[in-house]
N, C-alpha and C. Protein backbone atom coordinates (compact mmCIF):
# COMPACT_ATOMS: atom_id res chain seq x y z
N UNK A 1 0.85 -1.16 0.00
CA UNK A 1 0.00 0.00 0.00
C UNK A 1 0.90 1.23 0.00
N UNK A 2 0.49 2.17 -0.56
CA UNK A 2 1.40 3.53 -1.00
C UNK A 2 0.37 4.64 -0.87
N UNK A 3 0.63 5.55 -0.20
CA UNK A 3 -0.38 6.77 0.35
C UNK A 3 0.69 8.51 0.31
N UNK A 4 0.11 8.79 -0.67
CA UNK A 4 0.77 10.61 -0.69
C UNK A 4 0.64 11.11 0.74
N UNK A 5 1.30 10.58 1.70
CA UNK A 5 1.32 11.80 2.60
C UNK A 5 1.93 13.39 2.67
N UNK A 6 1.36 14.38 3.18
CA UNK A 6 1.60 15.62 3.14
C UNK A 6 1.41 16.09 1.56
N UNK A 7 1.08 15.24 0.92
CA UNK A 7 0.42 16.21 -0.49
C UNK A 7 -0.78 16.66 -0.44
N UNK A 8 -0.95 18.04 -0.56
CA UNK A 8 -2.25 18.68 -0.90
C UNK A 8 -2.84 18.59 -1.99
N UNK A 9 -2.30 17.72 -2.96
CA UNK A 9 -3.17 18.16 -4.58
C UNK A 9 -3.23 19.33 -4.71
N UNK A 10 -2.99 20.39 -4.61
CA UNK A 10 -3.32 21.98 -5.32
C UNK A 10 -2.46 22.06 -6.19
N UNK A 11 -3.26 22.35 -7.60
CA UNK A 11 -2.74 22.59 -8.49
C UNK A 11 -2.30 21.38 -9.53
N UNK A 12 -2.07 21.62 -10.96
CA UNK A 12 -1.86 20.58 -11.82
C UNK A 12 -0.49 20.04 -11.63
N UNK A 13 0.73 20.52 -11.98
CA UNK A 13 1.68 20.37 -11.62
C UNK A 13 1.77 19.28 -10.42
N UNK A 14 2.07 20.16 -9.06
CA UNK A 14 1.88 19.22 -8.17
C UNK A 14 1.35 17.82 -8.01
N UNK A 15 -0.44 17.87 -8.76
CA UNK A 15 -0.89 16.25 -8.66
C UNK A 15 -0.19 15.87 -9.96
N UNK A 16 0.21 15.93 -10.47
CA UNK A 16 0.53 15.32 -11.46
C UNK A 16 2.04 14.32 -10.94
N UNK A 17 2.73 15.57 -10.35
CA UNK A 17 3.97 14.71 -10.05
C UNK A 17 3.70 13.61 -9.10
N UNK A 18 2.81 13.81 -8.64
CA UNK A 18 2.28 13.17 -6.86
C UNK A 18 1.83 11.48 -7.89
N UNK A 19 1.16 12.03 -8.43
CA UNK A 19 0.43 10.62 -9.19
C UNK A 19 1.89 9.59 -9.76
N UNK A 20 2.49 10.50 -10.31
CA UNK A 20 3.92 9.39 -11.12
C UNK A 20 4.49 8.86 -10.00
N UNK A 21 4.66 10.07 -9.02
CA UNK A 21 5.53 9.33 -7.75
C UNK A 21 4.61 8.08 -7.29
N UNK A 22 3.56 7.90 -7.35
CA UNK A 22 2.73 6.96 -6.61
C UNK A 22 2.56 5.86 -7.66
N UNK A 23 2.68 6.31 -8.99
CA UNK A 23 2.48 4.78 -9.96
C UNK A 23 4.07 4.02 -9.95
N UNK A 24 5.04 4.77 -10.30
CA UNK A 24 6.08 4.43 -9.56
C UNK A 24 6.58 3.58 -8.71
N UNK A 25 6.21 3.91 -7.31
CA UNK A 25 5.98 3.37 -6.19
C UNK A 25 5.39 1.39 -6.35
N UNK A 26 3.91 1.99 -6.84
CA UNK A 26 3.32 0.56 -6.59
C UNK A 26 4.07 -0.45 -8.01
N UNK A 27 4.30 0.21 -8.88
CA UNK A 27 5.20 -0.70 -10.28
C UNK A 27 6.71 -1.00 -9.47
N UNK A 28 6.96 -0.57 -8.15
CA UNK A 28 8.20 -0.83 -8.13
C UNK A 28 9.36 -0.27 -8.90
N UNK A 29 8.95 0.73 -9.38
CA UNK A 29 10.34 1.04 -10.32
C UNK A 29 11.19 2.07 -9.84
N UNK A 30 12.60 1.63 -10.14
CA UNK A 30 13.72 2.26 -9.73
C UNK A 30 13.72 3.70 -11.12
N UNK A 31 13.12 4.87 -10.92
CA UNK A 31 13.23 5.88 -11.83
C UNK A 31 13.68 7.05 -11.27
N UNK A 32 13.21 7.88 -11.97
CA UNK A 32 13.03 9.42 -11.76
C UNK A 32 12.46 9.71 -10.75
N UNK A 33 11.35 9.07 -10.33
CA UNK A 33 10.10 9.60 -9.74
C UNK A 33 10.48 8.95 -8.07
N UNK A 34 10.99 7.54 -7.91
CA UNK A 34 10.92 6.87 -7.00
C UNK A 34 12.40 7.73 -6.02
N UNK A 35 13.13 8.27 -7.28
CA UNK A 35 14.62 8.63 -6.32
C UNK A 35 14.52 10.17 -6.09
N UNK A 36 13.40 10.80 -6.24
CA UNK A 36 13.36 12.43 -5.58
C UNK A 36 13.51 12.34 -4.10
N UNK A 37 13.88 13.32 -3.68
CA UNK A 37 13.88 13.46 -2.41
C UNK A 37 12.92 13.30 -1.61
N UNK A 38 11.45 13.81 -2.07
CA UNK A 38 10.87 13.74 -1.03
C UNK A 38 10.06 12.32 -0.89
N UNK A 39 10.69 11.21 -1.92
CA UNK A 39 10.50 9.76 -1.34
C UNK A 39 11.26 9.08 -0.47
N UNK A 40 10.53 8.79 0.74
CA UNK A 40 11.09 8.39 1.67
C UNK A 40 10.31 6.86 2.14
N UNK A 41 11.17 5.83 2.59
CA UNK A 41 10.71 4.57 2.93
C UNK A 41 9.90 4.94 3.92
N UNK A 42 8.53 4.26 4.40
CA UNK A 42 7.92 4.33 5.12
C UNK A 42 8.34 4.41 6.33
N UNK A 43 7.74 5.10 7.69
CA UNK A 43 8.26 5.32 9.26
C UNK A 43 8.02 3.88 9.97
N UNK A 44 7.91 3.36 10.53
CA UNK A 44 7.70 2.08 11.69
C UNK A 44 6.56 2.79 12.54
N UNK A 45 5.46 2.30 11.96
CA UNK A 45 4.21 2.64 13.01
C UNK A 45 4.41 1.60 14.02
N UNK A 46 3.97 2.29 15.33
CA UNK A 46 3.54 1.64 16.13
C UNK A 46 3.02 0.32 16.40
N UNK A 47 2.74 -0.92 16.89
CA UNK A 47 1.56 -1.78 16.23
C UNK A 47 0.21 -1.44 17.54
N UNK A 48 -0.40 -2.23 16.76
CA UNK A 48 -1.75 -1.95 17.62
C UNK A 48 -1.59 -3.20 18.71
N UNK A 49 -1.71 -3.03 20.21
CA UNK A 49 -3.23 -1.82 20.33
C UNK A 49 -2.54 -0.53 20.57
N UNK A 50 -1.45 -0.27 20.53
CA UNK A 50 -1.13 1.40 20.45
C UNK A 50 -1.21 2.30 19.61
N UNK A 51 -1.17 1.93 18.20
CA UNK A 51 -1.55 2.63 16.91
C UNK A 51 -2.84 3.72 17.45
N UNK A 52 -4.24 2.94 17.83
CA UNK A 52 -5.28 3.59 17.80
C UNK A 52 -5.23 4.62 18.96
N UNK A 53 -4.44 4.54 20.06
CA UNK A 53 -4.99 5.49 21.02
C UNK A 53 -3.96 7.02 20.66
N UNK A 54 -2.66 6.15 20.21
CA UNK A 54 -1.83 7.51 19.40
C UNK A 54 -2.30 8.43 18.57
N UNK A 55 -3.33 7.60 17.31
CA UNK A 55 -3.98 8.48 16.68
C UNK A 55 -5.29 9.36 17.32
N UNK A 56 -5.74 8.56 17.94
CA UNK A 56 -6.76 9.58 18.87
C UNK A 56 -5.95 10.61 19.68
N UNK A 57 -4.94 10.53 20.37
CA UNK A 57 -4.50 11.61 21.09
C UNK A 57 -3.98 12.74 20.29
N UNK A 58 -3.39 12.69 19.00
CA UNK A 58 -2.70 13.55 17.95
C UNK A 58 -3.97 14.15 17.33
N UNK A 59 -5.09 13.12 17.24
CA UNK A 59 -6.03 13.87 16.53
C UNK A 59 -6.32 15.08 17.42
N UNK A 60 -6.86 14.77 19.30
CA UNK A 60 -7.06 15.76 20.04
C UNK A 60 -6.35 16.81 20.11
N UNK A 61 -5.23 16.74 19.88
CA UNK A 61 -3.90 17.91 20.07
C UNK A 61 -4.36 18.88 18.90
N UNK A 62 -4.48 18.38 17.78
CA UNK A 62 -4.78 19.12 16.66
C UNK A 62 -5.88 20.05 16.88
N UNK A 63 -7.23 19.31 17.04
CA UNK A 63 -8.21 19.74 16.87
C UNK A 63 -8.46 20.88 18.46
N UNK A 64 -7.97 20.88 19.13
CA UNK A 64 -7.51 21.57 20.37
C UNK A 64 -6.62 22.65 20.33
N UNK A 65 -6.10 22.93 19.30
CA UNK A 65 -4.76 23.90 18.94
C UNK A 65 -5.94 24.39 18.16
N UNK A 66 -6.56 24.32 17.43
CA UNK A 66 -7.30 24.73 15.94
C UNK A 66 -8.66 25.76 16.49
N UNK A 67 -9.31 24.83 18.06
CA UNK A 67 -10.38 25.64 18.47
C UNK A 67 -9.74 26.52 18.98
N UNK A 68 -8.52 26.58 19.58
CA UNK A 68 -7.74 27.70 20.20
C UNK A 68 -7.88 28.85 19.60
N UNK A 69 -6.87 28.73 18.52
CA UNK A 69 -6.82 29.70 17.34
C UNK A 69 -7.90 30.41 16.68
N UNK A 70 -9.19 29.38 16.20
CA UNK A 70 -9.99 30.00 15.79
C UNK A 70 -10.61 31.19 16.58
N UNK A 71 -10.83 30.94 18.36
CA UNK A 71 -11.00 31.71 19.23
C UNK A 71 -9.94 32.98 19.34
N UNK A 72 -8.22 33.01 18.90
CA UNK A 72 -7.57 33.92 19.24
C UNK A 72 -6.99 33.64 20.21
N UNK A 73 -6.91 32.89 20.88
CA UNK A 73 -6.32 32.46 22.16
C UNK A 73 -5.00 31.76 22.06
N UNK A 74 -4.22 31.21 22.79
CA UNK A 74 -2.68 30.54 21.98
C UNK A 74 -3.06 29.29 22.54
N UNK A 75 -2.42 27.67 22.16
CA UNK A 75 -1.86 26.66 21.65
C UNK A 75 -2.08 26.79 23.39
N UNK A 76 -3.10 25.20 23.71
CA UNK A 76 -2.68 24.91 24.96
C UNK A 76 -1.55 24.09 25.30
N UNK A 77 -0.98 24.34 26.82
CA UNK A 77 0.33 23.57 26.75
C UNK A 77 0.30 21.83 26.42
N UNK A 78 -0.80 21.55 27.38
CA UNK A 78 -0.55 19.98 26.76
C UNK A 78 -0.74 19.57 25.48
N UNK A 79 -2.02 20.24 24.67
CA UNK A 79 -1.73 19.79 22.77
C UNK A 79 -0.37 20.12 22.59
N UNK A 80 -0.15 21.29 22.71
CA UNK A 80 1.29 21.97 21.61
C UNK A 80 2.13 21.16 22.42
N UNK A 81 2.43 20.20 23.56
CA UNK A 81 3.57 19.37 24.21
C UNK A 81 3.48 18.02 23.06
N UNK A 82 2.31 17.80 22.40
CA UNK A 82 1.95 16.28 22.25
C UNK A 82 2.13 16.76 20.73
N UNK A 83 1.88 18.27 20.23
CA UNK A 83 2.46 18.29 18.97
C UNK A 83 3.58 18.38 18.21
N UNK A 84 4.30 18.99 19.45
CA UNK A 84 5.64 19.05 19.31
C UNK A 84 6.47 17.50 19.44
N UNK A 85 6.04 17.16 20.34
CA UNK A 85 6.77 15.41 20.26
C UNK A 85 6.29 14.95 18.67
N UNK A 86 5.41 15.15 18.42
CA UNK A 86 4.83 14.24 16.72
C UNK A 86 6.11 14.90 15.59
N UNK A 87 6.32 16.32 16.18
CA UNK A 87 6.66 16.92 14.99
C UNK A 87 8.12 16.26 15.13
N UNK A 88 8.88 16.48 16.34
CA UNK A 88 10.48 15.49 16.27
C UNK A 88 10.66 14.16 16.13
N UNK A 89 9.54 13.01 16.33
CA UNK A 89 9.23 12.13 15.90
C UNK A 89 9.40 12.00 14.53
N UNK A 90 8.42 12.93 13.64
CA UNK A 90 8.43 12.80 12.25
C UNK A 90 9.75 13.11 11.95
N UNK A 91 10.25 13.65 12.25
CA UNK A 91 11.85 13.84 11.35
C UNK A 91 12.94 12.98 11.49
């Protein structure tokens, strides 16, 4: 299974490249498309049963930073603690 993460689709360009990188991918082929930079071998998820409660807690952090903001108010400490771990994680 092969999934565009962090692509937005906006714009032609962009999906376009997104799509080769992804036919690519599932054909297996060593090309152009598979050796850009921003293909990277998949991370080591978690396994379950921890997968699901990780994604529920990241989802809360998000959606908790987002009502913040929309209000004007700043990033509570425990989301922005649990978003910040995701974000050094990801790298």
């Amino acid at each position: 299974m092969h999934a565009g993460l962090g692509f937005s689709g906006h714009g032609l360009t962009s999906t376009k490249v997104g799509g080769r990188i992804l036919a690519s991918l599932v054909l297996g082929a060593d090309d152009e498309w598979t050796r850009l930079a921003v293909v990277r071998p998949p991370e080591p998820l978690p396994p379950e049963p921890l997968r699901w409660p990780m994604v529920r807690v990241a989802e809360w952090a998000y959606e908790t930073s987002d009502r913040a903001a929309e209000r004007g108010r700043s990033r509570p400490r425990l989301s922005g603690a649990v978003i910040s771990l995701m974000e050094r994680y990801a790298r």
